[in-house]
N, C-alpha and C. Protein backbone atom coordinates (compact mmCIF):
# COMPACT_ATOMS: atom_id res chain seq x y z
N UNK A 1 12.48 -4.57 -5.59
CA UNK A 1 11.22 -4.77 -6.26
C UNK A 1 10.40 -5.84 -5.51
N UNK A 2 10.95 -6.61 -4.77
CA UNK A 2 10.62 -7.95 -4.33
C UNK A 2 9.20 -7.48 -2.82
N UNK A 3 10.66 -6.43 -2.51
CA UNK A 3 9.33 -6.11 -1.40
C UNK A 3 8.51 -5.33 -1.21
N UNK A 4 8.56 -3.84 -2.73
CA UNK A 4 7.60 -3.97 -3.02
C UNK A 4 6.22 -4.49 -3.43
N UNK A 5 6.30 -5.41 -4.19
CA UNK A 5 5.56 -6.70 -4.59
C UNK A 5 4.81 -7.16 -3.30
N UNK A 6 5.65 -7.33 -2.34
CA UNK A 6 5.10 -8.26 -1.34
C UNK A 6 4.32 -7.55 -0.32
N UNK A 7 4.68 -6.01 -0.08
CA UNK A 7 3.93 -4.90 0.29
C UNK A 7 2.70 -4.76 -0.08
N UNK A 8 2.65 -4.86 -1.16
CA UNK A 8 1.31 -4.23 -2.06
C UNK A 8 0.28 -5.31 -1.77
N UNK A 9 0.75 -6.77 -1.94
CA UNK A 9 -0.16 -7.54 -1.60
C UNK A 9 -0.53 -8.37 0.01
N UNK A 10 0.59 -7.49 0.97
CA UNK A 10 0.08 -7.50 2.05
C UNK A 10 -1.45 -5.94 2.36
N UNK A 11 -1.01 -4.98 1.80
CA UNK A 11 -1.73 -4.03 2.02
C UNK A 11 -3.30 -4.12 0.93
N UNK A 12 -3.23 -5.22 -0.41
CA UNK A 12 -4.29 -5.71 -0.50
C UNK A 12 -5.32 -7.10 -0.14
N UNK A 13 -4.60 -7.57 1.02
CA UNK A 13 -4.55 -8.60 1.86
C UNK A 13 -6.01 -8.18 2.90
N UNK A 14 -5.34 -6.62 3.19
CA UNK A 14 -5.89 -5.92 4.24
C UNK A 14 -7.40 -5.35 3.69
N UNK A 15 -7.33 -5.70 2.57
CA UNK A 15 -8.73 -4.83 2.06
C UNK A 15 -10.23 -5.49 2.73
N UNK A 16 -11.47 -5.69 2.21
CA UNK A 16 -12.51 -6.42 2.83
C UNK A 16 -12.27 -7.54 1.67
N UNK A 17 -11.83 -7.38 0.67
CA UNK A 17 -12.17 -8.37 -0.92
C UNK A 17 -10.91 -9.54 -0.54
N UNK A 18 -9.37 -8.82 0.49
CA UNK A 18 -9.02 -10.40 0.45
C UNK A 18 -7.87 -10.24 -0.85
N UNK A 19 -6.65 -11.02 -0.99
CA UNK A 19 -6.28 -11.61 -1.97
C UNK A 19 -5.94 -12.74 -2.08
N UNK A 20 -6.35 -13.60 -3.77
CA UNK A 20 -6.27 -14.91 -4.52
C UNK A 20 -4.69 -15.35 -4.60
N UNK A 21 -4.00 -15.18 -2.95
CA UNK A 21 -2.59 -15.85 -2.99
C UNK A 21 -2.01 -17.46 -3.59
N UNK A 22 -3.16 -18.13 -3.56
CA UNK A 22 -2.44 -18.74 -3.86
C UNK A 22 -2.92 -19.91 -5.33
N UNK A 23 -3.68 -18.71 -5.69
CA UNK A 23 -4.88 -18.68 -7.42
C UNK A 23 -4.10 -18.94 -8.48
N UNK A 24 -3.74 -19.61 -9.45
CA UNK A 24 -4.56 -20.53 -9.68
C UNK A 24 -3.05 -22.41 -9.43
N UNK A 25 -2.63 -21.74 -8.22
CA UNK A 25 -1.73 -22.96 -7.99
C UNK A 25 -2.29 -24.48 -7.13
N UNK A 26 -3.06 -24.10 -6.39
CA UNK A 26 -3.19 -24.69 -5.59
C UNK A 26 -4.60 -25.10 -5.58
N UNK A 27 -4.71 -26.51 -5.86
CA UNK A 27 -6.37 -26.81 -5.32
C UNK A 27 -6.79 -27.31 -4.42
N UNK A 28 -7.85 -26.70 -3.91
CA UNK A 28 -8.22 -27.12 -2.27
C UNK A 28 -9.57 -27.58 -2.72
N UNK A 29 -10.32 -29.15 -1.82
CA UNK A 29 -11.90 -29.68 -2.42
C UNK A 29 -11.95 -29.15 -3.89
N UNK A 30 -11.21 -29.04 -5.17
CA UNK A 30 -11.46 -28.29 -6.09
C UNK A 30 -12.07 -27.12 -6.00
N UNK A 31 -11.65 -26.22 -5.24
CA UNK A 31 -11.31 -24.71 -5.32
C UNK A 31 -10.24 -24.66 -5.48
N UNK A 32 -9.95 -23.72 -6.21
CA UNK A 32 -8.30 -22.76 -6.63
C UNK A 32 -8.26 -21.28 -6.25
N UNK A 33 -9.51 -20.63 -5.52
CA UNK A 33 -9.81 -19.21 -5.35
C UNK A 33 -10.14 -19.58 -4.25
N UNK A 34 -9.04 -19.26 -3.30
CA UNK A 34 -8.68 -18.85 -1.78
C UNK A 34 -8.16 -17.05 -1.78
N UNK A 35 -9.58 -16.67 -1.06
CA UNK A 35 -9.02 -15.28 -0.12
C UNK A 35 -8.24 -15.20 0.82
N UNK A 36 -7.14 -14.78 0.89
CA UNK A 36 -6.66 -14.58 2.20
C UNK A 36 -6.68 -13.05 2.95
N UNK A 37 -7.21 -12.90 4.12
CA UNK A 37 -7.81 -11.58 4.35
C UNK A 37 -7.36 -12.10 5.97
N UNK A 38 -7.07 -11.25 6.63
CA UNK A 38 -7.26 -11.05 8.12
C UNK A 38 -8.70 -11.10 8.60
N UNK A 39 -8.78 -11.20 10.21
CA UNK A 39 -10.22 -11.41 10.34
C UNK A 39 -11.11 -10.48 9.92
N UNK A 40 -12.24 -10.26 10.12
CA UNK A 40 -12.95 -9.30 9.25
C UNK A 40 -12.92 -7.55 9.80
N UNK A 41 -12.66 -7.92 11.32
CA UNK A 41 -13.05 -6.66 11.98
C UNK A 41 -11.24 -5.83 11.62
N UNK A 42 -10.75 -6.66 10.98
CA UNK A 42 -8.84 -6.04 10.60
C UNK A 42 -9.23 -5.15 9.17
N UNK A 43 -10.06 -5.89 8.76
CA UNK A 43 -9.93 -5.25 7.14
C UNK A 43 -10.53 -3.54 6.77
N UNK A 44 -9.95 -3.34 5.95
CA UNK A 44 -10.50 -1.49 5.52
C UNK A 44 -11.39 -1.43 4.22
N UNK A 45 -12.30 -0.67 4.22
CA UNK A 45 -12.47 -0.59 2.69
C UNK A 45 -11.73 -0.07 1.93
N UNK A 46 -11.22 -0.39 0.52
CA UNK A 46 -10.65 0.46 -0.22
C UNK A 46 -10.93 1.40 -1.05
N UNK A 47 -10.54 2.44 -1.05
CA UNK A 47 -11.57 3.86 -1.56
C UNK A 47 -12.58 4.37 -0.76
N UNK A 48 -12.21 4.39 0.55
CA UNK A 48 -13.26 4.53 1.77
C UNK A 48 -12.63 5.43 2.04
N UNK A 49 -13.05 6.28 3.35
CA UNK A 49 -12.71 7.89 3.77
C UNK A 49 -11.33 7.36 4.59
N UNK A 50 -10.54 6.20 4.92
CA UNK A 50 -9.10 6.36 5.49
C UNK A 50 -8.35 6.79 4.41
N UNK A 51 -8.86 5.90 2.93
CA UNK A 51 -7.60 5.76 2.44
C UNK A 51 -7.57 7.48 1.68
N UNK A 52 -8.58 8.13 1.39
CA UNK A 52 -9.04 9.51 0.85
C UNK A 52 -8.37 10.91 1.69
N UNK A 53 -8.24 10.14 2.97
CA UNK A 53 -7.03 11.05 4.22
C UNK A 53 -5.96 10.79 4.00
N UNK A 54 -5.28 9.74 3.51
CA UNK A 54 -4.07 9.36 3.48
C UNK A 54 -3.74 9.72 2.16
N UNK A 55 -4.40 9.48 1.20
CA UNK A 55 -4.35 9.94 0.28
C UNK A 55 -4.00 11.55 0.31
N UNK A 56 -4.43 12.72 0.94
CA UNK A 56 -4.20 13.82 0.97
C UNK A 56 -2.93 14.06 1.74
N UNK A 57 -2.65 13.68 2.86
CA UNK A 57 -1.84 13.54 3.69
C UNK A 57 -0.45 13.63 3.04
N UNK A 58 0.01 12.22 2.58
CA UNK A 58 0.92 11.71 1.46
C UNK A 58 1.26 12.37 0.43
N UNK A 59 0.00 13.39 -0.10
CA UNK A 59 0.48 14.06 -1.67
C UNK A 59 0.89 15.81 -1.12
N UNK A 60 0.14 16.10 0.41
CA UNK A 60 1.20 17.27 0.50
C UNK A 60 2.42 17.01 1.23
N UNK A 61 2.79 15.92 1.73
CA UNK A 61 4.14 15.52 2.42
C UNK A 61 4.93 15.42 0.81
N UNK A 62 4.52 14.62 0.00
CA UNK A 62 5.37 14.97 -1.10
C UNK A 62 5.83 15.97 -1.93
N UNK A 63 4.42 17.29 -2.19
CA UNK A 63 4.79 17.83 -2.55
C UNK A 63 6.02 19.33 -1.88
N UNK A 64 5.24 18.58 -0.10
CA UNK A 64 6.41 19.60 0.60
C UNK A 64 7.85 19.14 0.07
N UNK A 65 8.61 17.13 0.25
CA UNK A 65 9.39 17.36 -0.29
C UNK A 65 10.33 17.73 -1.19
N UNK A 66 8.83 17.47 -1.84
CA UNK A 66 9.62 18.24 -3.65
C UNK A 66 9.93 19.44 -3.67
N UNK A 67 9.33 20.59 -2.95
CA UNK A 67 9.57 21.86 -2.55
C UNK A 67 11.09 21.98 -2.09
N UNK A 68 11.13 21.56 -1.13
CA UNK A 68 12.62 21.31 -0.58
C UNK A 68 14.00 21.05 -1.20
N UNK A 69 13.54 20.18 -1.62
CA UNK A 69 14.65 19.42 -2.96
C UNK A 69 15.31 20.06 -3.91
N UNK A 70 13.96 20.93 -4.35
CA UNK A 70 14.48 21.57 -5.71
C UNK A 70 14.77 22.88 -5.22
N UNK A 71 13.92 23.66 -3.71
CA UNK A 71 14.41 24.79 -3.65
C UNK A 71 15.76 24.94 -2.25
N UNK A 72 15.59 24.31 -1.51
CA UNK A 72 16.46 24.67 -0.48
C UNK A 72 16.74 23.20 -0.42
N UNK A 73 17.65 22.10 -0.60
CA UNK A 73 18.17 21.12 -0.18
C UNK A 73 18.89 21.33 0.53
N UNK A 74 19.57 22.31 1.00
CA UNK A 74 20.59 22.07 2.47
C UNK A 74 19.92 22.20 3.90
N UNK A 75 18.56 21.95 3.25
CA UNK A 75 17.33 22.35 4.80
C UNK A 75 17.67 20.43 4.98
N UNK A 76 18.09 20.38 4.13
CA UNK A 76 17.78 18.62 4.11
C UNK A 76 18.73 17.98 4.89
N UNK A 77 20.22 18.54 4.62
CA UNK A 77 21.15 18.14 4.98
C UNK A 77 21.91 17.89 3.62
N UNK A 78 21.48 17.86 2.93
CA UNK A 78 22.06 17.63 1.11
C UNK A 78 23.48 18.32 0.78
N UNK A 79 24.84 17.23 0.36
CA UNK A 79 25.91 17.58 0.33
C UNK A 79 26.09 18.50 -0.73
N UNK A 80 24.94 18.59 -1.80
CA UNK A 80 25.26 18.65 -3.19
C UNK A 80 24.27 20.05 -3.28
N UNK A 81 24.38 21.06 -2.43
CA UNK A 81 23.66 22.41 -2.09
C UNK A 81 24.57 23.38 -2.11
């Protein structure tokens, strides 16, 4: 779970908006809302036309595996076929 967690907020790290890592612990000049974002030309929009490809990409790779799984698992290598 851990690195999930830590995934998610590296990959919303990557967005243009930045994430409030280290909100509301830490005060800097009295700010507590630090973005942390890579430089600007690193970042993606989110809900922009990459993630709308990947998005498609991802849901027929899944649903190919689900195909597989339930109909031919020994295409898989699956002991239990």
């Amino acid at each position: 779970m851990t690195v999930g967690v830590v995934a998610h907020l590296l990959g919303d790290a990557g967005t243009k908006m930045g994430v409030p890592l280290l909100a509301p612990l830490v005060s800097i000049n009295g700010k507590r809302w630090w973005d942390v974002a890579p430089p600007s030309l690193l970042r993606i929009k989110a809900s922009g036309v990459a993630d709308q490809v990947l998005l498609g990409v991802f849901t027929v790779a899944s649903l190919v595996l689900l195909y597989l799984v339930v109909v031919d698992p020994a295409s898989l290598g699956a002991s239990w076929a």
